[in-house]
N, C-alpha and C. Protein backbone atom coordinates (compact mmCIF):
# COMPACT_ATOMS: atom_id res chain seq x y z
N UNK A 1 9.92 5.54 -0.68
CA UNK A 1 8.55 5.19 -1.02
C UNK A 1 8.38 5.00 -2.52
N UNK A 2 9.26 5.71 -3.46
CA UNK A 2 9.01 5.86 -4.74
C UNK A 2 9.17 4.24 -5.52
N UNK A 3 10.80 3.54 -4.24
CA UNK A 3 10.82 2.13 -4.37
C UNK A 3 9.64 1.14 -4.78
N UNK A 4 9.03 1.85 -3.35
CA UNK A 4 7.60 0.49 -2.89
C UNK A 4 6.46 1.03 -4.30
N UNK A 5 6.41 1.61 -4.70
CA UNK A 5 5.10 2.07 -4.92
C UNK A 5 5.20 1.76 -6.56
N UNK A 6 6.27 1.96 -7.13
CA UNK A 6 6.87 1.34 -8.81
C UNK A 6 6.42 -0.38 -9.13
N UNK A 7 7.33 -1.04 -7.65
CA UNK A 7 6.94 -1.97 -7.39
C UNK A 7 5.60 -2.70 -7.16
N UNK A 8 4.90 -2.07 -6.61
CA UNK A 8 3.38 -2.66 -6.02
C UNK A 8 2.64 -2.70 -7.34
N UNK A 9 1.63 -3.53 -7.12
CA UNK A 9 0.88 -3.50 -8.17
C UNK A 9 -0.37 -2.94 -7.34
N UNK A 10 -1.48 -2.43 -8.69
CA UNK A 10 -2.85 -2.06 -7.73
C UNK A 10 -3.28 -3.22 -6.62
N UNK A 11 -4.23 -2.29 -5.64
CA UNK A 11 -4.11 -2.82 -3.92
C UNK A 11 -5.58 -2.11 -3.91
N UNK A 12 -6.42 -2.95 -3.02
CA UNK A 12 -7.26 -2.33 -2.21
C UNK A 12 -7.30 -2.20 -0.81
N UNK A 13 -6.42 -3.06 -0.21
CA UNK A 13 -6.57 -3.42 1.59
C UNK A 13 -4.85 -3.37 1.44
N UNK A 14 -5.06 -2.37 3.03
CA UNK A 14 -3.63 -2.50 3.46
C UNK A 14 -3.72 -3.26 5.10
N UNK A 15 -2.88 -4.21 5.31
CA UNK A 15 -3.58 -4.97 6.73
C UNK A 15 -2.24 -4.75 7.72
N UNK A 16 -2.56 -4.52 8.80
CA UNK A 16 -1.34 -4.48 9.65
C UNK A 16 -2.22 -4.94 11.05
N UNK A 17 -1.35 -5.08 12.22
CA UNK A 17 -1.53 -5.78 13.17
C UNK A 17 -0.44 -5.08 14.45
N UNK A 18 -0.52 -4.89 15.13
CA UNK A 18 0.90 -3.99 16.35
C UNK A 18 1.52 -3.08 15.84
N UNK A 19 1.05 -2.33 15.02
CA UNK A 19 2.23 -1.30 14.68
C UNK A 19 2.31 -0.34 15.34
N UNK A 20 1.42 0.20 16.27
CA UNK A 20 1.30 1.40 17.44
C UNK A 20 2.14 0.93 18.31
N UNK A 21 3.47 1.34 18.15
CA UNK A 21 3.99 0.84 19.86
C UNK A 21 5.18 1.96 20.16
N UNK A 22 6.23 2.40 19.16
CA UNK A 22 6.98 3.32 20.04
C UNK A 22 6.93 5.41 19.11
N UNK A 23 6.38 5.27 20.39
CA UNK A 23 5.98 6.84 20.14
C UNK A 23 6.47 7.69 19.12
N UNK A 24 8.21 7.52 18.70
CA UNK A 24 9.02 8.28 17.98
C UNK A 24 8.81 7.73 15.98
N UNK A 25 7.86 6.71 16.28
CA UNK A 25 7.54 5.93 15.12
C UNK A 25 6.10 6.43 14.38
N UNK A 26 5.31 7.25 15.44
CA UNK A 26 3.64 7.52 14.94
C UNK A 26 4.23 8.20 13.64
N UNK A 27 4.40 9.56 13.51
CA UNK A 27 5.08 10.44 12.38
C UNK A 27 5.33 9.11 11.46
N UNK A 28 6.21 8.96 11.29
CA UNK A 28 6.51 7.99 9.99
C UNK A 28 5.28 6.94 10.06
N UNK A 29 4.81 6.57 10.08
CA UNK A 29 3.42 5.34 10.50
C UNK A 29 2.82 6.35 9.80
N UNK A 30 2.11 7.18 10.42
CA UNK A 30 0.92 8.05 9.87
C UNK A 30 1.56 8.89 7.82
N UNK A 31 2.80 9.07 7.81
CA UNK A 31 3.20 9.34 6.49
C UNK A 31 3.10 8.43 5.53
N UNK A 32 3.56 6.95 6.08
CA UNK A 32 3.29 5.68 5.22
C UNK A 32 2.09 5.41 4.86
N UNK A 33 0.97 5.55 5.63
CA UNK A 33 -0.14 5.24 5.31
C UNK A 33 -0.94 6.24 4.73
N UNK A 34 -0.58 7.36 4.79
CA UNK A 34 -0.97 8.47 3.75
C UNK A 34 -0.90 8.54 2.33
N UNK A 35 0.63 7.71 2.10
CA UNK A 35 1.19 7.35 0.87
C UNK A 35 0.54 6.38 0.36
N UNK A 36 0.03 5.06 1.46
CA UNK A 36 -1.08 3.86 0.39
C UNK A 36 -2.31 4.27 0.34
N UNK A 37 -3.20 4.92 1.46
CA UNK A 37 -4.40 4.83 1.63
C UNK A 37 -4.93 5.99 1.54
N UNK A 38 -5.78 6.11 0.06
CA UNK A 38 -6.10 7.01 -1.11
C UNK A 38 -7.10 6.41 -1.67
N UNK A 39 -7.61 7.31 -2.17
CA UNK A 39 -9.42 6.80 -2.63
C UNK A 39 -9.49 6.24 -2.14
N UNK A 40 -9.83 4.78 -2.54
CA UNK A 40 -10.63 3.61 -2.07
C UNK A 40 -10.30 2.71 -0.96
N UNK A 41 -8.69 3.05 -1.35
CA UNK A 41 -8.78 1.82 -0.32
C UNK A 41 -8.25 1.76 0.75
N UNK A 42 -8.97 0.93 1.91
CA UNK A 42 -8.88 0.48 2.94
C UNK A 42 -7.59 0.00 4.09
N UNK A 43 -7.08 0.62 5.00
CA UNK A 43 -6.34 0.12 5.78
C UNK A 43 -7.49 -0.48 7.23
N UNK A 44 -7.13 -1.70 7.44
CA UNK A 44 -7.54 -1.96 8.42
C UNK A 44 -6.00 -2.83 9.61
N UNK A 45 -6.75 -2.25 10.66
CA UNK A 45 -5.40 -2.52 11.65
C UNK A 45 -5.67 -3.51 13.08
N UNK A 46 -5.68 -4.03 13.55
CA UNK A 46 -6.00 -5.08 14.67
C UNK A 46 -4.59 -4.07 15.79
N UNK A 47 -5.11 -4.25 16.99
CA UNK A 47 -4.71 -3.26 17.72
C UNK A 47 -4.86 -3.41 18.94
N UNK A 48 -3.79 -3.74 20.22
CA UNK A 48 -4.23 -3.32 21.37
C UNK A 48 -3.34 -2.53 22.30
N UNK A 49 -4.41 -1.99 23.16
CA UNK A 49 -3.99 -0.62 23.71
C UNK A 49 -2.70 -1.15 24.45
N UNK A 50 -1.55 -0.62 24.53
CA UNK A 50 -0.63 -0.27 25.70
C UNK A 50 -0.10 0.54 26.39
N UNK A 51 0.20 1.90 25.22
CA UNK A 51 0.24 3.05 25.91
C UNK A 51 0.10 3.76 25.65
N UNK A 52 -0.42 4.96 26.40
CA UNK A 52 -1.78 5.33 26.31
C UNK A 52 -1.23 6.59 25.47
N UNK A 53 -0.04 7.06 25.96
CA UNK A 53 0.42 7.91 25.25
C UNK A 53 0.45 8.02 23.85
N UNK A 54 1.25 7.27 23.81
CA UNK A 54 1.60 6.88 22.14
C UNK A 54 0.25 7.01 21.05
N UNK A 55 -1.01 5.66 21.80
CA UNK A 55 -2.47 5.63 21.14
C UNK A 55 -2.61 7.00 21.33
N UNK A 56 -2.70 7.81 22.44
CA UNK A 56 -3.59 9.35 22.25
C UNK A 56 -2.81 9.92 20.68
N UNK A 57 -1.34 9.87 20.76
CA UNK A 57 -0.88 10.73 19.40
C UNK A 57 -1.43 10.08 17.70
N UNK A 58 -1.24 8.69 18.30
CA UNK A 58 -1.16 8.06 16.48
C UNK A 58 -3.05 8.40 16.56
N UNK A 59 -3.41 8.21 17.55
CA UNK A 59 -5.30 8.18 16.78
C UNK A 59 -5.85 9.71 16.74
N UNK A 60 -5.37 10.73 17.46
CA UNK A 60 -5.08 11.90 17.05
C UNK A 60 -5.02 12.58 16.04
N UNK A 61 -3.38 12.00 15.62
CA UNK A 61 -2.79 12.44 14.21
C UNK A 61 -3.54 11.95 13.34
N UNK A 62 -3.71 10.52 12.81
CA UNK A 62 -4.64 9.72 12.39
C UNK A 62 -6.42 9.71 11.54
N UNK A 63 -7.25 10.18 13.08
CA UNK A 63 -8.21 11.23 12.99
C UNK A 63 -8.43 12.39 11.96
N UNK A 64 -6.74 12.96 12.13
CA UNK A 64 -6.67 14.49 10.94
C UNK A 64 -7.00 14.07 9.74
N UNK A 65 -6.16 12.72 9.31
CA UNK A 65 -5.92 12.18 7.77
C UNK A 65 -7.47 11.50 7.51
N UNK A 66 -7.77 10.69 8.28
CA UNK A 66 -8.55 9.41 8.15
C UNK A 66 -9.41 9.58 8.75
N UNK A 67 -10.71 8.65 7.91
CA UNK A 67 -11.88 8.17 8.76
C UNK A 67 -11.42 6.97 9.64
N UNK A 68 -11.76 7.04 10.93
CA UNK A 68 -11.61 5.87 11.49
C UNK A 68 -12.97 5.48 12.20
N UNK A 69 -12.85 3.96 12.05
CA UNK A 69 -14.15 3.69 12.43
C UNK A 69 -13.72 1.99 13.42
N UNK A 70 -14.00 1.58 13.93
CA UNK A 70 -14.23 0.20 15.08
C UNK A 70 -14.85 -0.43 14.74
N UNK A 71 -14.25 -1.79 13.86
CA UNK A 71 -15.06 -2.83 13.31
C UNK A 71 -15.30 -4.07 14.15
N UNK A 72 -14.37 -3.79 15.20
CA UNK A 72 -14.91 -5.41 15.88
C UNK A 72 -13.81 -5.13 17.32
N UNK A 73 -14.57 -5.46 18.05
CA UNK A 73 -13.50 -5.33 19.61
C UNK A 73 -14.21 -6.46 20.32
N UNK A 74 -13.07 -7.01 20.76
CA UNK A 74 -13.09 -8.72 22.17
C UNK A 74 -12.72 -7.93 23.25
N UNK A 75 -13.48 -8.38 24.33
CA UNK A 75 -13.06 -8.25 25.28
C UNK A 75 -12.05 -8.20 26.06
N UNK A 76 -11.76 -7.51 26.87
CA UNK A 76 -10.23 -7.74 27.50
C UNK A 76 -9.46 -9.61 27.70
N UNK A 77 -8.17 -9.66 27.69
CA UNK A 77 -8.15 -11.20 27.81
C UNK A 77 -7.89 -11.23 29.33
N UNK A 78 -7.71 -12.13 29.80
CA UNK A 78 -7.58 -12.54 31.32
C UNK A 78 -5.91 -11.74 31.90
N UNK A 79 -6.00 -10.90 32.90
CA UNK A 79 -5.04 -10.14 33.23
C UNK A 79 -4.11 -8.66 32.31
N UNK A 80 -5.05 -8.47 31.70
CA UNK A 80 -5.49 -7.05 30.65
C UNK A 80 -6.20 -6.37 30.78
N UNK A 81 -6.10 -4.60 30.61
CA UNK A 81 -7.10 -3.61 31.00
C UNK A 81 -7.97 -3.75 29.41
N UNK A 82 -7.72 -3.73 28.60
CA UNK A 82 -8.13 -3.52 27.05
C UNK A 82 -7.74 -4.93 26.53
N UNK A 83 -9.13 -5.12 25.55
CA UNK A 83 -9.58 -6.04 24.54
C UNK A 83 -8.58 -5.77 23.19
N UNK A 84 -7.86 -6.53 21.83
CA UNK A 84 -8.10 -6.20 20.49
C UNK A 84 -9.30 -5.80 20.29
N UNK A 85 -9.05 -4.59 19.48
CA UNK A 85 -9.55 -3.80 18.35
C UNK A 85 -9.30 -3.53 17.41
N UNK A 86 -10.46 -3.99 16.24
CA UNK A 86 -10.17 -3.83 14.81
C UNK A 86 -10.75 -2.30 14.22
N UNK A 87 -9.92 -2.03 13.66
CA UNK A 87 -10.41 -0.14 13.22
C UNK A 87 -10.40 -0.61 11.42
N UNK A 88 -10.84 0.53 11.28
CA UNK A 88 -11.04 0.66 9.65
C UNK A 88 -10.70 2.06 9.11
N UNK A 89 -9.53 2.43 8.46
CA UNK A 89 -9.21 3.61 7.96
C UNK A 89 -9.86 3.29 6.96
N UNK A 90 -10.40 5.14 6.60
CA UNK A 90 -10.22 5.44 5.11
C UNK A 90 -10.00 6.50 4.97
N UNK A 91 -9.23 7.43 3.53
CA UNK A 91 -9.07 8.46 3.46
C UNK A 91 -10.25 9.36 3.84
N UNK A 92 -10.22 10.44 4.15
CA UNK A 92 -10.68 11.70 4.75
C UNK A 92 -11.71 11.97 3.21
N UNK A 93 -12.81 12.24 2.90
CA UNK A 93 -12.92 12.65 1.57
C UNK A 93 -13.16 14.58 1.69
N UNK A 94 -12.81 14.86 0.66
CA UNK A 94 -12.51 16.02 0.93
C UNK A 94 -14.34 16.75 0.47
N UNK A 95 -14.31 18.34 1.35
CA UNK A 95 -16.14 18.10 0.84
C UNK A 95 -15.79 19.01 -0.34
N UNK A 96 -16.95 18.62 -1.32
CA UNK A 96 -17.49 19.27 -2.58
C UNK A 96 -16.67 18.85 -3.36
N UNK A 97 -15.68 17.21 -3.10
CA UNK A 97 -15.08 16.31 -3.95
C UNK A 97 -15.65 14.78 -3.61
N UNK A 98 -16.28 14.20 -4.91
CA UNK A 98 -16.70 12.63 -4.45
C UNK A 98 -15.48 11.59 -4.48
């Protein structure tokens, strides 16, 4: 991480799209995004459900770190139980810190 982060220049949005998919991956997923998404800024993720397992742990774990919030959900598509969903992380703010 010390790589990515020398490298990067300041960031406000971190954007991802499918990254919930194999269970043994939430842990590292949820550490990475701990490492970008600080103060201000924003991870937002486009997302659809597959299993159910996996979603119960990463939005779980997730939950602990982050505000999460549901910015936009479509309807299921034709031969699908679940629609995309767009979520909106932000860090957790801690109380009696702005």
């Amino acid at each position: 991480m010390a790589d990515v982060a020398a490298a990067a220049s300041p960031f406000d949005l971190v954007v991802a799209s499918d990254v919930v998919y194999y269970e043994a991956l939430v842990d590292p997923l949820i550490e990475t995004l701990r490492f970008f998404v600080k103060g201000e800024v924003v991870f937002v993720m486009a997302h659809m459900r597959r299993w159910k397992r996996t979603d119960k742990k990463f939005f779980g774990k997730a939950r602990k770190v982050f505000d999460v919030e549901v910015v936009h959900e479509d309807p299921p598509l034709e031969g699908w139980r679940h629609g995309p969903v767009v979520y909106r992380f932000t860090a957790k703010k801690q109380h009696g810190k702005k």
